[in-house]
Protein backbone atom coordinates (compact mmCIF):
# COMPACT_ATOMS: atom_id res chain seq x y z
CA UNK A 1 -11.26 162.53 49.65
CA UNK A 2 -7.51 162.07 50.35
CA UNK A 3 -6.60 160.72 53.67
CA UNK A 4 -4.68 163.73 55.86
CA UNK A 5 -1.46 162.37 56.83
CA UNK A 6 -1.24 162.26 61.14
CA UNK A 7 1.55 164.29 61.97
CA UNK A 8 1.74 162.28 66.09
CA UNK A 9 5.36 162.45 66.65
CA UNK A 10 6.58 158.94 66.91
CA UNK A 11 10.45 158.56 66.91
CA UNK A 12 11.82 155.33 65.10
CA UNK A 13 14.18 154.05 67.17
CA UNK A 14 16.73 151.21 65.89
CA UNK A 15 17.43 148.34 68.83
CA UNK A 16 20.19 145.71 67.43
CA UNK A 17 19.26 144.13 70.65
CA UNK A 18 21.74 146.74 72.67
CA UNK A 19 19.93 147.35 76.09
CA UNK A 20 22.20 150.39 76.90
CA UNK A 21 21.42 151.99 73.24
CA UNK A 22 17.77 150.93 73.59
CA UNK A 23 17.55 152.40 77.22
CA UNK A 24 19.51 155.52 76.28
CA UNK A 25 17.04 156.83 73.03
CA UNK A 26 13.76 155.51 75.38
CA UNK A 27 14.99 157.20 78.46
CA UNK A 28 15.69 160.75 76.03
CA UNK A 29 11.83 160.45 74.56
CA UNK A 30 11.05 159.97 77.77
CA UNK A 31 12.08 163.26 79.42
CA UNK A 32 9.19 164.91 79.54
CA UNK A 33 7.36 162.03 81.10
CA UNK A 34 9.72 161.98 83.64
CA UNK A 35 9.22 165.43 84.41
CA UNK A 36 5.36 165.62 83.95
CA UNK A 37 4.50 167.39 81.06
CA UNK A 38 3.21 164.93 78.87
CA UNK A 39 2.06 161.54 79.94
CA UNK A 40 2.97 159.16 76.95
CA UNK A 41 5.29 159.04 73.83
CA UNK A 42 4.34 156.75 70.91
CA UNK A 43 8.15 154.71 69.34
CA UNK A 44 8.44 152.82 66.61
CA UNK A 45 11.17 149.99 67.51
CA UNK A 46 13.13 148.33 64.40
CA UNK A 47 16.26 146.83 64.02
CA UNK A 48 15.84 143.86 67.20
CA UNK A 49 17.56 140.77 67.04
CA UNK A 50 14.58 139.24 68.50
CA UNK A 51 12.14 140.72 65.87
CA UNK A 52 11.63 137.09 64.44
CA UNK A 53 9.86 136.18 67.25
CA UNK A 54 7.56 139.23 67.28
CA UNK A 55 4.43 138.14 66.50
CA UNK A 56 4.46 135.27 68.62
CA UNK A 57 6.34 136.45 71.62
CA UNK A 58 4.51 140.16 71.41
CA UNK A 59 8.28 141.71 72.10
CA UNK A 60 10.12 145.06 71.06
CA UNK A 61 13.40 143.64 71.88
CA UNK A 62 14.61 140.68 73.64
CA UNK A 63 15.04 143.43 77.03
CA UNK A 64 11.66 144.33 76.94
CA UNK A 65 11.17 143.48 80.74
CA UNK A 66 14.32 145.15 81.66
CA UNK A 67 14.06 148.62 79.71
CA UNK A 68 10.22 149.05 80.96
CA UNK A 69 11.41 148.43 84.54
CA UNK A 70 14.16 150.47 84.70
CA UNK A 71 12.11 153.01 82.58
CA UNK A 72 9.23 153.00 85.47
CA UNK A 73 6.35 153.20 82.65
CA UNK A 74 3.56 151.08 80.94
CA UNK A 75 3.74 149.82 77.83
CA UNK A 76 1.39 148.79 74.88
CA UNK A 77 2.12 147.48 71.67
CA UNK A 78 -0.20 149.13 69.56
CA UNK A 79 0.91 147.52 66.12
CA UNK A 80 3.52 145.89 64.52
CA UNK A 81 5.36 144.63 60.94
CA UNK A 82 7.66 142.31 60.15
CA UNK A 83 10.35 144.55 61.11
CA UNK A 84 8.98 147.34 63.92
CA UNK A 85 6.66 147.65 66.51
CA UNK A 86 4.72 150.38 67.30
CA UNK A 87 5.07 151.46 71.15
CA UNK A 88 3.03 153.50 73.46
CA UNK A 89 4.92 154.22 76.79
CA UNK A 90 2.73 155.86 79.36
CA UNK A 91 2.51 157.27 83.12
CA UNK A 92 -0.11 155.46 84.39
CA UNK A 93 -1.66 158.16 86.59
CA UNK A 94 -0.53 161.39 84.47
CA UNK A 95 -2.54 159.66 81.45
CA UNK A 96 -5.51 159.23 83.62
CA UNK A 97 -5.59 162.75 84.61
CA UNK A 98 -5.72 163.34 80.66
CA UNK A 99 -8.24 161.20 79.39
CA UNK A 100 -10.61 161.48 82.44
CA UNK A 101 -11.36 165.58 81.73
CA UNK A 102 -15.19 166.55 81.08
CA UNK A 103 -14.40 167.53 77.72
CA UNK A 104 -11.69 164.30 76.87
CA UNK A 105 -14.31 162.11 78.10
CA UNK A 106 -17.29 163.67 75.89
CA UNK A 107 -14.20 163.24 72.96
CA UNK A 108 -13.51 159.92 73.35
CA UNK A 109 -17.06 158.64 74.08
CA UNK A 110 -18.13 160.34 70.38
CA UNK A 111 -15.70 158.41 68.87
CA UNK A 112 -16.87 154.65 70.47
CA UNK A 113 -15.03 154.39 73.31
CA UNK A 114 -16.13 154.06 76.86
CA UNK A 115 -14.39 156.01 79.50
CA UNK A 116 -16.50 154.51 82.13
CA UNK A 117 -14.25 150.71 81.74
CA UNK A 118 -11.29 152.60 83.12
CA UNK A 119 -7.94 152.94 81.63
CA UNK A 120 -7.53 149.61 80.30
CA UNK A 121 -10.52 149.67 78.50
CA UNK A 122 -9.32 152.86 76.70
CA UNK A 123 -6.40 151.63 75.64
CA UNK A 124 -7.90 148.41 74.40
CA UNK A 125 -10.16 150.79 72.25
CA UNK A 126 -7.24 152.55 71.08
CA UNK A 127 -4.99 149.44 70.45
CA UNK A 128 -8.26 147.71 68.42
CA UNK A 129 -8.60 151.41 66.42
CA UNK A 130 -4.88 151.02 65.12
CA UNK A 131 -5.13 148.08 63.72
CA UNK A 132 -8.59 148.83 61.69
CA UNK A 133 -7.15 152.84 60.64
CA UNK A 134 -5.96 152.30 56.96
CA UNK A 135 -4.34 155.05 56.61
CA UNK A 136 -1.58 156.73 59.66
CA UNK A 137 -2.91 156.83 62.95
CA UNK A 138 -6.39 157.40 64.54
CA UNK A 139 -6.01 161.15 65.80
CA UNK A 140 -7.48 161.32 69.09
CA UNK A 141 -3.99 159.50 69.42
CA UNK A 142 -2.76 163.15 70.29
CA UNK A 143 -4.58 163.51 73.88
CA UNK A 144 -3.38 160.45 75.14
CA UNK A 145 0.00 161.79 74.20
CA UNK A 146 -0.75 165.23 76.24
CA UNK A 147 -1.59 167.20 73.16
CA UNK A 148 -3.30 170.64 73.70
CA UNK A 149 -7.22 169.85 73.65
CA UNK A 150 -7.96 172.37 71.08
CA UNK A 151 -5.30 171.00 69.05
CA UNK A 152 -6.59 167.61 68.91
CA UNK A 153 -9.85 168.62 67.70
CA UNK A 154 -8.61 171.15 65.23
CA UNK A 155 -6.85 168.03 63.39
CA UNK A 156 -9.98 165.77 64.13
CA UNK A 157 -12.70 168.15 62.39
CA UNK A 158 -9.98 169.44 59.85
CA UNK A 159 -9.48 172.90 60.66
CA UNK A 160 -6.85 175.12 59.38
CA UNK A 161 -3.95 174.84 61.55
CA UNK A 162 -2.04 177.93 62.57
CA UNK A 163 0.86 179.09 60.43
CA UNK A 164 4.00 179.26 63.25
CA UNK A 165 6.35 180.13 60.82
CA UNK A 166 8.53 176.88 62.03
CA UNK A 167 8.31 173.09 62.17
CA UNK A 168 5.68 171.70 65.47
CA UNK A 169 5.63 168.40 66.62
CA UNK A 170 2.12 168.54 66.39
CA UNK A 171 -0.41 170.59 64.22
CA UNK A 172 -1.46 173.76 66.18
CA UNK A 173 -4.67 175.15 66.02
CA UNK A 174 -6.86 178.30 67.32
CA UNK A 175 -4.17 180.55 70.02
CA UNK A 176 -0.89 178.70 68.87
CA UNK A 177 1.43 180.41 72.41
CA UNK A 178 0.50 177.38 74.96
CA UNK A 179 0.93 174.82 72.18
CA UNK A 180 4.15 176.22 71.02
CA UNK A 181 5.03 177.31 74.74
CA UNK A 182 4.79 172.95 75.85
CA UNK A 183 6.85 172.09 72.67
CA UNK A 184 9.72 174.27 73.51
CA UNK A 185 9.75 172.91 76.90
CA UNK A 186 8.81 169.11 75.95
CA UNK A 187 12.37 170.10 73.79
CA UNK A 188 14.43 171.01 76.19
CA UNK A 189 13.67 168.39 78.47
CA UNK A 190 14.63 165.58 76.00
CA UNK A 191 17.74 168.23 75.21
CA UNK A 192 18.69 168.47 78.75
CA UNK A 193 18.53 164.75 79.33
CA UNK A 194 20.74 163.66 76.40
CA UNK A 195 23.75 166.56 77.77
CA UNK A 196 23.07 164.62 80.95
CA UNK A 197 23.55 161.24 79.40
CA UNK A 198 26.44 161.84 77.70
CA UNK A 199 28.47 162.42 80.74
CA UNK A 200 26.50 158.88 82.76
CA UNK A 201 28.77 155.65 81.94
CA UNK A 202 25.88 153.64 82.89
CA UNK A 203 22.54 154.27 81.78
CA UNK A 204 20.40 151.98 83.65
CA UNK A 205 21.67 153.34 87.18
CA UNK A 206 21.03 156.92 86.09
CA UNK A 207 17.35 155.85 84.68
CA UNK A 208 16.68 154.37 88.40
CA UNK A 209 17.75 157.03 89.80
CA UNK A 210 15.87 159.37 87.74
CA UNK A 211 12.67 157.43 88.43
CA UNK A 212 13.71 157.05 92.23
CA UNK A 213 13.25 160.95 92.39
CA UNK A 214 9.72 161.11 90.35
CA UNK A 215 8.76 158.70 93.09
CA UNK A 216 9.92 160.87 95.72
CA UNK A 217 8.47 164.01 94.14
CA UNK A 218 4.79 162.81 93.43
């Protein structure tokens, strides 16, 4: 049986070792994060002037340190190439509150892993079950990226996902209006964040500031 392709949104993102262009593209993926309605965003990184060093160094970019702490977020690598990296960026405590539901946990625990070693452990599980998935991604990658429930087991047991007439980020499944009802506003977000951008000179002071506010909020 054919492999179904994943259809995880994962943005490829070119680097050329630019912080400012780096931080910019993160910090617009990153909108809805910021404003809590997804916890994580998977980015493929290419392009780095450090990307030589890659495999040793376990890098995106040579301001790897810088963008995550100006971005506020975790960071995995899940995989990488000779040329890209594979990046999950995630809100610690929002992606908790995810993968630690009755029904996430029952999920995840039918499919090897084991909620009870915390976070870290999950993420270990899902880091090892990249690199052994031939073919795209492993799909329970969807609820750690704050995918509708019902949507990530619709693609897992290969249901018939719901004709919406118009392109998803994700494959929808059973009552499509709260999937499509997050997407519009997980687009406007990253929408209203780039008209924002384009009118900050310096990116890095508007990301802290950005991320000085979360902090404030929560």
């Amino acid at each position: 049986m054919a492999q179904r392709k994943n259809h995880t949104e994962h943005p490829h993102l070119w680097c050329a070792g630019e912080k400012d262009a780096l931080l910019r593209r993160l910090l617009i993926e990153a909108a809805p994060i910021l404003r809590n309605l997804k916890p994580a965003m998977l980015v493929r990184i290419s392009g780095c002037g450090c990307r030589e060093r890659m495999r040793q160094d376990h890098l995106f970019c040579r301001h790897q340190n810088e963008v995550v702490a100006t971005l506020g977020l975790q960071h995995r690598i899940l995989c990488q190439s000779e040329t890209s990296v594979l990046v999950f960026f995630y809100a610690p405590v929002l992606l908790v509150q995810t993968v630690t539901t009755p029904e996430s946990i029952a999920l995840l625990t039918s499919l090897g892993y084991s909620p009870n070693q915390g976070l870290e452990g999950l993420l270990t599980t899902l880091e090892h079950r990249f690199h052994n998935y031939r073919h795209g991604f492993p799909h329970e990658v969807g609820l750690f990226l704050g995918y509708p429930f019902k949507d990530v087991v619709g693609f897992i047991r290969g249901q018939t996902p719901i004709n919406t007439q118009r392109p998803t980020a994700w494959k929808v499944f059973d009552t499509p209006e709260p999937s499509l009802t997050l997407m519009a506003h997980i687009r406007n977000a990253r929408e209203q964040l780039r008209e924002q951008l384009n009118h900050e000179p310096d990116a890095e002071r508007f990301c802290l500031h950005l991320v000085q506010q979360r902090e404030r909020a929560s």
